[in-house]
N, C-alpha and C. Protein backbone atom coordinates (compact mmCIF):
# COMPACT_ATOMS: atom_id res chain seq x y z
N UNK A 1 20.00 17.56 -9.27
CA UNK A 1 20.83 16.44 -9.64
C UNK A 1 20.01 15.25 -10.12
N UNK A 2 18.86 14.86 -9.56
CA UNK A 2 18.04 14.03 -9.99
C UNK A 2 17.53 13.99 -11.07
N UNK A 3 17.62 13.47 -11.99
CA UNK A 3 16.38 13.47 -13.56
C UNK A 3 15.03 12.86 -13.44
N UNK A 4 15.22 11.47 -12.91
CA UNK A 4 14.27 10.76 -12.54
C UNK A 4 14.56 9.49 -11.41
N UNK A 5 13.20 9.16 -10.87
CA UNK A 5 13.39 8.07 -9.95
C UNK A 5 12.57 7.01 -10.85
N UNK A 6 12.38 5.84 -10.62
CA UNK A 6 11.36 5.01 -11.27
C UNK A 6 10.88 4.07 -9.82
N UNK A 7 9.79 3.75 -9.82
CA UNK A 7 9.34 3.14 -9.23
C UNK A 7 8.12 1.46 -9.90
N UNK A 8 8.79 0.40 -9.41
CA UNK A 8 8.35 -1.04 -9.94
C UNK A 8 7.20 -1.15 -9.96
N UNK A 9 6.14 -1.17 -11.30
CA UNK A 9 5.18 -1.82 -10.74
C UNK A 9 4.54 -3.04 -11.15
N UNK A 10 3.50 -3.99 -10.79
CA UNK A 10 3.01 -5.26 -11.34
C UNK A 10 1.95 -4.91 -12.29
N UNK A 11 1.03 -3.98 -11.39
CA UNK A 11 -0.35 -3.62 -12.06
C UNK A 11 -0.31 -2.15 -12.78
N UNK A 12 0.03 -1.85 -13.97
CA UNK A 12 0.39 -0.51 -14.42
C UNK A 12 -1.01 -0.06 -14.04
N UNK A 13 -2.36 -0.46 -14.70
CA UNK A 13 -3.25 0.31 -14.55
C UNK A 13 -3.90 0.51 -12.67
N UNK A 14 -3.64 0.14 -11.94
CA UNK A 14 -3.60 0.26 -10.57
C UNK A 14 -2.94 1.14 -10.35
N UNK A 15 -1.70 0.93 -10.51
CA UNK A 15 -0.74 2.30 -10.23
C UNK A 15 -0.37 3.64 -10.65
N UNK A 16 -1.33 3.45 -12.07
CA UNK A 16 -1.72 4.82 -12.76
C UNK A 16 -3.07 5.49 -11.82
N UNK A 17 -3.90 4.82 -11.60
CA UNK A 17 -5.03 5.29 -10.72
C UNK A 17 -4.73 5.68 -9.19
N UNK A 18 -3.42 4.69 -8.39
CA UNK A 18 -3.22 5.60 -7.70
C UNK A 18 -2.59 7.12 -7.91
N UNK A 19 -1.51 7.09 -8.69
CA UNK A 19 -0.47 7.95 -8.85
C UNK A 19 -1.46 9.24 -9.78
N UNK A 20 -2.31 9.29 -10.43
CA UNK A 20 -3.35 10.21 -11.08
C UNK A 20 -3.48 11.11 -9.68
N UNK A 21 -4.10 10.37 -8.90
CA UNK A 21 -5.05 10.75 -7.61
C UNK A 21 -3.86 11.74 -7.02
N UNK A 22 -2.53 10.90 -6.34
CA UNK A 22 -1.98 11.70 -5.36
C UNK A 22 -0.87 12.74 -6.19
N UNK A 23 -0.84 12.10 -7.40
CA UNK A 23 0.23 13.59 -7.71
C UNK A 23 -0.65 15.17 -8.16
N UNK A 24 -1.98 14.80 -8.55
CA UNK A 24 -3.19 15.81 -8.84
C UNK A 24 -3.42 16.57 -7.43
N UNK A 25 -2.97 16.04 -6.31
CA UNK A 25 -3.20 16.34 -5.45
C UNK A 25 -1.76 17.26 -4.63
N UNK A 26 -0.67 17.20 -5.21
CA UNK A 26 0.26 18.27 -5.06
C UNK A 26 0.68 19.07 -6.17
N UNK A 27 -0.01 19.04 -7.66
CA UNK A 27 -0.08 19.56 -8.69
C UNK A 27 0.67 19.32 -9.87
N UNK A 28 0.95 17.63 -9.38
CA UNK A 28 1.72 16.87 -10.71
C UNK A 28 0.97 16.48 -11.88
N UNK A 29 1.63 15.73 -12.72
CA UNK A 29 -0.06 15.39 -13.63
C UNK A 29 1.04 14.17 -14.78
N UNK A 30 0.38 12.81 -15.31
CA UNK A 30 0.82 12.11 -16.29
C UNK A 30 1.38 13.02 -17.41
N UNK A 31 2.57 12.75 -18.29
CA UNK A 31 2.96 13.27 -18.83
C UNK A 31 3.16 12.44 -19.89
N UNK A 32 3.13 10.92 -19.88
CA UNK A 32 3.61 10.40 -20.91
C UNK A 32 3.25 8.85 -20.43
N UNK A 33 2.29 7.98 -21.42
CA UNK A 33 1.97 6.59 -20.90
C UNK A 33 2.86 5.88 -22.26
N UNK A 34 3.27 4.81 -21.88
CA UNK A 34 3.54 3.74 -22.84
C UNK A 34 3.41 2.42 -22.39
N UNK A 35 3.56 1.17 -22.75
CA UNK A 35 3.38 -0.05 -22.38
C UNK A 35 4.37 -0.03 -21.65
N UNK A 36 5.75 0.79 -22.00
CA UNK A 36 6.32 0.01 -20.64
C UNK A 36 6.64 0.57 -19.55
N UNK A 37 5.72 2.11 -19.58
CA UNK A 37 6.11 2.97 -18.44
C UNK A 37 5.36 4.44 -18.35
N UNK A 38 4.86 4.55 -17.42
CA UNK A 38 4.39 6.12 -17.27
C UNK A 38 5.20 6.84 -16.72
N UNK A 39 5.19 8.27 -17.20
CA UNK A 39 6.11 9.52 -16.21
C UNK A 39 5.31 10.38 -16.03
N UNK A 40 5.25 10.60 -15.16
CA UNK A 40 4.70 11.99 -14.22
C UNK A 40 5.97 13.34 -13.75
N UNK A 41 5.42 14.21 -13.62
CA UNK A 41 6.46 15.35 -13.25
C UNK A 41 5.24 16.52 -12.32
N UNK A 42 5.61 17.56 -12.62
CA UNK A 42 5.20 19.02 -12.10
C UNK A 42 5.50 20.05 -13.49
N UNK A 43 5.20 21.05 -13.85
CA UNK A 43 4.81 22.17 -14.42
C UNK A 43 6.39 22.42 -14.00
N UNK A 44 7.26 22.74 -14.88
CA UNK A 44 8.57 23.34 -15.13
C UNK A 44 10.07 23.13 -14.06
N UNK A 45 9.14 21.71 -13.88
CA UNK A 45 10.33 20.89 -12.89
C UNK A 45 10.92 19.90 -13.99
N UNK A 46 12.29 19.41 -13.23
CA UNK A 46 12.61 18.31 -14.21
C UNK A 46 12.75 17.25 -13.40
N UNK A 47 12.91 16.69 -11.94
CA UNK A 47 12.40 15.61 -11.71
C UNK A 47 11.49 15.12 -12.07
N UNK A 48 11.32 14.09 -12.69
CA UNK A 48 10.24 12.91 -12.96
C UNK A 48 10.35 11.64 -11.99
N UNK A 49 8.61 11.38 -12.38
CA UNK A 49 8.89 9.78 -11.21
C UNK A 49 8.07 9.11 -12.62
N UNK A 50 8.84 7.49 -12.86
CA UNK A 50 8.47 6.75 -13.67
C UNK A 50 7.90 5.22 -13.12
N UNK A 51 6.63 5.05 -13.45
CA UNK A 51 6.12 3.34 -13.07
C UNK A 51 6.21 2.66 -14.43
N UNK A 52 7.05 1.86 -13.95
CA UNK A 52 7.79 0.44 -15.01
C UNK A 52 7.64 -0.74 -14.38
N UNK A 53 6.75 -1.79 -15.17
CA UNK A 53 7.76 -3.22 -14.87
C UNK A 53 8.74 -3.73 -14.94
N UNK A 54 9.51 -4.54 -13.96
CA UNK A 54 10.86 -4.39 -13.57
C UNK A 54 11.70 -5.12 -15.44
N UNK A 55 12.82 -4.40 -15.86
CA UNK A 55 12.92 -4.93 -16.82
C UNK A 55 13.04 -6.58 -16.86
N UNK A 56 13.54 -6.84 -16.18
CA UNK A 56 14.10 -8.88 -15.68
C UNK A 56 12.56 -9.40 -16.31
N UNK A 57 11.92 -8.85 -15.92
CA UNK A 57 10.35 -9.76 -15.88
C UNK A 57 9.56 -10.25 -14.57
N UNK A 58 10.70 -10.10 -13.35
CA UNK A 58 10.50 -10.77 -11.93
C UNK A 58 9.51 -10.07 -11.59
N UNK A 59 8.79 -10.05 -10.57
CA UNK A 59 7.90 -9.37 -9.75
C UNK A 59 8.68 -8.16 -9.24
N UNK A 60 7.77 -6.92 -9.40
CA UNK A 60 8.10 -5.65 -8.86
C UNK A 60 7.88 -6.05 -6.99
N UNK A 61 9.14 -5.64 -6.20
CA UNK A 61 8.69 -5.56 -5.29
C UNK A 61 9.79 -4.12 -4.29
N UNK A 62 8.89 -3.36 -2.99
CA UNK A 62 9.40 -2.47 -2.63
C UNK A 62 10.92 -2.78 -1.82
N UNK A 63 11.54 -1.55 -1.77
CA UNK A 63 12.89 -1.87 -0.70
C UNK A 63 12.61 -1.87 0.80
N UNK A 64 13.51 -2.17 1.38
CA UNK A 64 13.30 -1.92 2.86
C UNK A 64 14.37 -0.84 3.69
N UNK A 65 13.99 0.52 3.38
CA UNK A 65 14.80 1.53 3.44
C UNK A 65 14.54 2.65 2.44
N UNK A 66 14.29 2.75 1.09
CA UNK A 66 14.07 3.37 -0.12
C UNK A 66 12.60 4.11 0.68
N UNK A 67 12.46 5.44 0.39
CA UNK A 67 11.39 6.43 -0.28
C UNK A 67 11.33 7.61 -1.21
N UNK A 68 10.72 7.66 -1.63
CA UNK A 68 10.32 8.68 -2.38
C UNK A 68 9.49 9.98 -1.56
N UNK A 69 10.25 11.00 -1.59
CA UNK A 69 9.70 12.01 -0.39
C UNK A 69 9.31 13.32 -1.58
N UNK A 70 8.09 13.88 -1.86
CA UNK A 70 7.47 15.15 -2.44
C UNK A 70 7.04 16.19 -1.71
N UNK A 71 7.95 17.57 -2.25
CA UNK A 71 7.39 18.25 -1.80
C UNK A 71 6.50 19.08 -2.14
N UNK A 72 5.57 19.79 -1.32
CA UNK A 72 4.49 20.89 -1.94
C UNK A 72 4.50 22.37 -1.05
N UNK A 73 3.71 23.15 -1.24
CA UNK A 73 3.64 24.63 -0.60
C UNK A 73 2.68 24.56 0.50
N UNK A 74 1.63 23.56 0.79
CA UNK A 74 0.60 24.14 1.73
C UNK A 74 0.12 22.63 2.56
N UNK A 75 -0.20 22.68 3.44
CA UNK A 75 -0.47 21.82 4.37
C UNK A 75 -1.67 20.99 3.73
N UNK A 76 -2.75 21.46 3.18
CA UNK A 76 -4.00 21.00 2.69
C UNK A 76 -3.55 20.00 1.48
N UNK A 77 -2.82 20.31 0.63
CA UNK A 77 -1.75 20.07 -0.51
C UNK A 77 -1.63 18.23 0.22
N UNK A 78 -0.86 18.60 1.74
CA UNK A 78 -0.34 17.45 2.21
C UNK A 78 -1.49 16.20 2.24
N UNK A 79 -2.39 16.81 2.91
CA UNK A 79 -3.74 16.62 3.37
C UNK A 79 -4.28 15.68 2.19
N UNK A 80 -4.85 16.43 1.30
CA UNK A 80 -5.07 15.64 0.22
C UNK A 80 -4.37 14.65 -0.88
N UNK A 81 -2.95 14.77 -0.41
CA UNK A 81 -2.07 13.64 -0.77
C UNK A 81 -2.35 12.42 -0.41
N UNK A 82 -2.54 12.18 1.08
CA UNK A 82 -2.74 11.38 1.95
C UNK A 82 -3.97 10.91 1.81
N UNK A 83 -5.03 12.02 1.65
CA UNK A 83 -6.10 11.08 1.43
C UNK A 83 -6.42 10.23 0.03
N UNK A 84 -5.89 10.51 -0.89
CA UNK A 84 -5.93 10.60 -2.10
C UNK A 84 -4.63 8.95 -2.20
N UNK A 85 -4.27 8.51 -1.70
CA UNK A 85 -3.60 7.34 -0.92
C UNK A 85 -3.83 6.66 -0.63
N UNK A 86 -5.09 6.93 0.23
CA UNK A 86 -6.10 6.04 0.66
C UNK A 86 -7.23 5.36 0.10
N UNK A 87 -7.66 6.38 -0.82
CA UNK A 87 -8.75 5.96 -1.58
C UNK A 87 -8.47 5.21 -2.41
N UNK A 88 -7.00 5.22 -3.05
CA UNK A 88 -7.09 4.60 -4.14
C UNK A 88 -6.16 3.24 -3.84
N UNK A 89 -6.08 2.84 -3.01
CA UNK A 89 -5.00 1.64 -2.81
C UNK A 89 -4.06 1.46 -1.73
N UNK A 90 -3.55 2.53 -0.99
CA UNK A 90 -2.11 3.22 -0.52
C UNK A 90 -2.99 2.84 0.98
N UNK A 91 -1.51 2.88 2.03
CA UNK A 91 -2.01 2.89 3.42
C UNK A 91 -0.93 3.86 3.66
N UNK A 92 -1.37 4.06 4.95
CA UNK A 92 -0.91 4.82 5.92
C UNK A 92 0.27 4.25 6.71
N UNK A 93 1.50 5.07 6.49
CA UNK A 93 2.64 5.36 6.91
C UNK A 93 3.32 6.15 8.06
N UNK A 94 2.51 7.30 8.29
CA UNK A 94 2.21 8.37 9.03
C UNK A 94 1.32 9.18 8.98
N UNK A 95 0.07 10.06 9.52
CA UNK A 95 -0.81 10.56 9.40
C UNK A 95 0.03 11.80 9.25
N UNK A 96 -0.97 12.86 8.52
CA UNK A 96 -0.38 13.92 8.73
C UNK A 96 0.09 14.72 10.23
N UNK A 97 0.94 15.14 10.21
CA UNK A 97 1.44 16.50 10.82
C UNK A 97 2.51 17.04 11.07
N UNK A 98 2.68 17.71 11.99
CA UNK A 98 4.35 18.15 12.26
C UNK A 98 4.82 17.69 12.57
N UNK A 99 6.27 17.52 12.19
CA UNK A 99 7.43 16.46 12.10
C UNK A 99 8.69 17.37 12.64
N UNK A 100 9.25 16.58 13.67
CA UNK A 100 10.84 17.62 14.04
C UNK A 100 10.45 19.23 14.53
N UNK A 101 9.40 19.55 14.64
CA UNK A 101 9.22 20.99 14.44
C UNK A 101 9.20 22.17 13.39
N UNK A 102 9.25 21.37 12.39
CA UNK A 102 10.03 21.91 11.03
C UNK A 102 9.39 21.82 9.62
N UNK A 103 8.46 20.58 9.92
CA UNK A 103 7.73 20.76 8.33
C UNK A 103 6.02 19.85 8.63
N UNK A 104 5.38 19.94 8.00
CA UNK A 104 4.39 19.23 8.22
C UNK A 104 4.06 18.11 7.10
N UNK A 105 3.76 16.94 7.51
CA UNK A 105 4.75 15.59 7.06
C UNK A 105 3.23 14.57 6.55
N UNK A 106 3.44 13.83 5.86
CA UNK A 106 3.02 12.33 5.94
C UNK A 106 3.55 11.21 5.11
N UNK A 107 2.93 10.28 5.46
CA UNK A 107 3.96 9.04 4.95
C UNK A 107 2.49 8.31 4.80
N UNK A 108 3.15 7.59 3.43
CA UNK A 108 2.00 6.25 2.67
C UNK A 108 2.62 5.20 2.06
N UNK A 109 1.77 4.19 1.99
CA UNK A 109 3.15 3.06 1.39
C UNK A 109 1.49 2.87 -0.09
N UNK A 110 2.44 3.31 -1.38
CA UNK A 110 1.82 2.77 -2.67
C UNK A 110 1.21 1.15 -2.64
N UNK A 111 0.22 0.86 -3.67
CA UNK A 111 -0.48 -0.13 -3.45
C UNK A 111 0.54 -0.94 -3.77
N UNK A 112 1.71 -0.90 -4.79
CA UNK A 112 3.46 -1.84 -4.25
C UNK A 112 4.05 -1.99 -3.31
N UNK A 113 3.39 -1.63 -2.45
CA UNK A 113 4.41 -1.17 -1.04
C UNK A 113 5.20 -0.45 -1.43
N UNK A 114 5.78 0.65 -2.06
CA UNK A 114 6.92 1.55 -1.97
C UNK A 114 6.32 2.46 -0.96
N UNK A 115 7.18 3.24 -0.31
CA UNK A 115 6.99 4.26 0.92
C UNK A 115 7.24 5.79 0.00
N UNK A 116 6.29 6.41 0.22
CA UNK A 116 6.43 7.52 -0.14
C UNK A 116 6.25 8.80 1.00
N UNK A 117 6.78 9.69 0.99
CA UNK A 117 6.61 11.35 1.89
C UNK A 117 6.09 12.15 1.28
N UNK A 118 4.98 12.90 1.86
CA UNK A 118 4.78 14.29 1.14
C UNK A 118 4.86 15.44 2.36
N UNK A 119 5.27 16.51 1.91
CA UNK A 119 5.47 17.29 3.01
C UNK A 119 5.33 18.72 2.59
N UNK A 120 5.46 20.05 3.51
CA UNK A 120 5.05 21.02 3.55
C UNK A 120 6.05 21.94 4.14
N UNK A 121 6.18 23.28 4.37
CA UNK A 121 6.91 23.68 5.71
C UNK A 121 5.40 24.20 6.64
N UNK A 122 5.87 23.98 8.03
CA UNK A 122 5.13 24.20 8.94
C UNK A 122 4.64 25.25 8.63
């Protein structure tokens, strides 16, 4: 049902360097830059996630409630999401691991503060 999400940003080239890092790291990849927006996807998916400055002109800023949750096939996948988060801007939300019993989890907040999930099944 989703086509795309977009997510606000101030610093495009910041948020291209994070978002390079952690979507390379569950096997997404840039698909398309322009001045007023990058999209990223996956290999024969059609969700996309897009970084735009907010059209108004105001300052991009995160919600309090809103994430963006990705999934991948393998725990390491998760692993290197998270770290790949870290390095480039992003903090820590949740460290990795099992969540509910049911999937193996982490949480990062983008160098915008948006909250993002990446996850696995156990």
């Amino acid at each position: 049902m989703i086509a795309y999400s977009t997510l606000g940003t101030n610093d495009m080239d910041r948020s291209i360097a994070f978002y390079d890092a952690v979507f390379g790291a569950i096997g997404g990849a840039r698909e398309s830059t322009a001045p007023a927006w990058t999209v990223y996807g996956r290999a024969g998916e059609r969700p996309k996630v897009a970084l735009t400055p907010p059209y108004d002109k105001r300052a991009a800023q995160p919600g309090n409630g809103p994430m963006l949750a990705f999934e991948t096939d393998a725990r390491a996948k998760v692993d290197a999401f998270h770290a790949a988060a870290l390095a480039h801007g992003g903090s820590d939300e949740g460290l990795p691991g099992v969540r509910e019993g049911t999937h193996y989890v982490a949480y990062v907040r983008d160098p915008e503060g948006n909250k993002l999930c990446v996850f696995a099944p156990k």
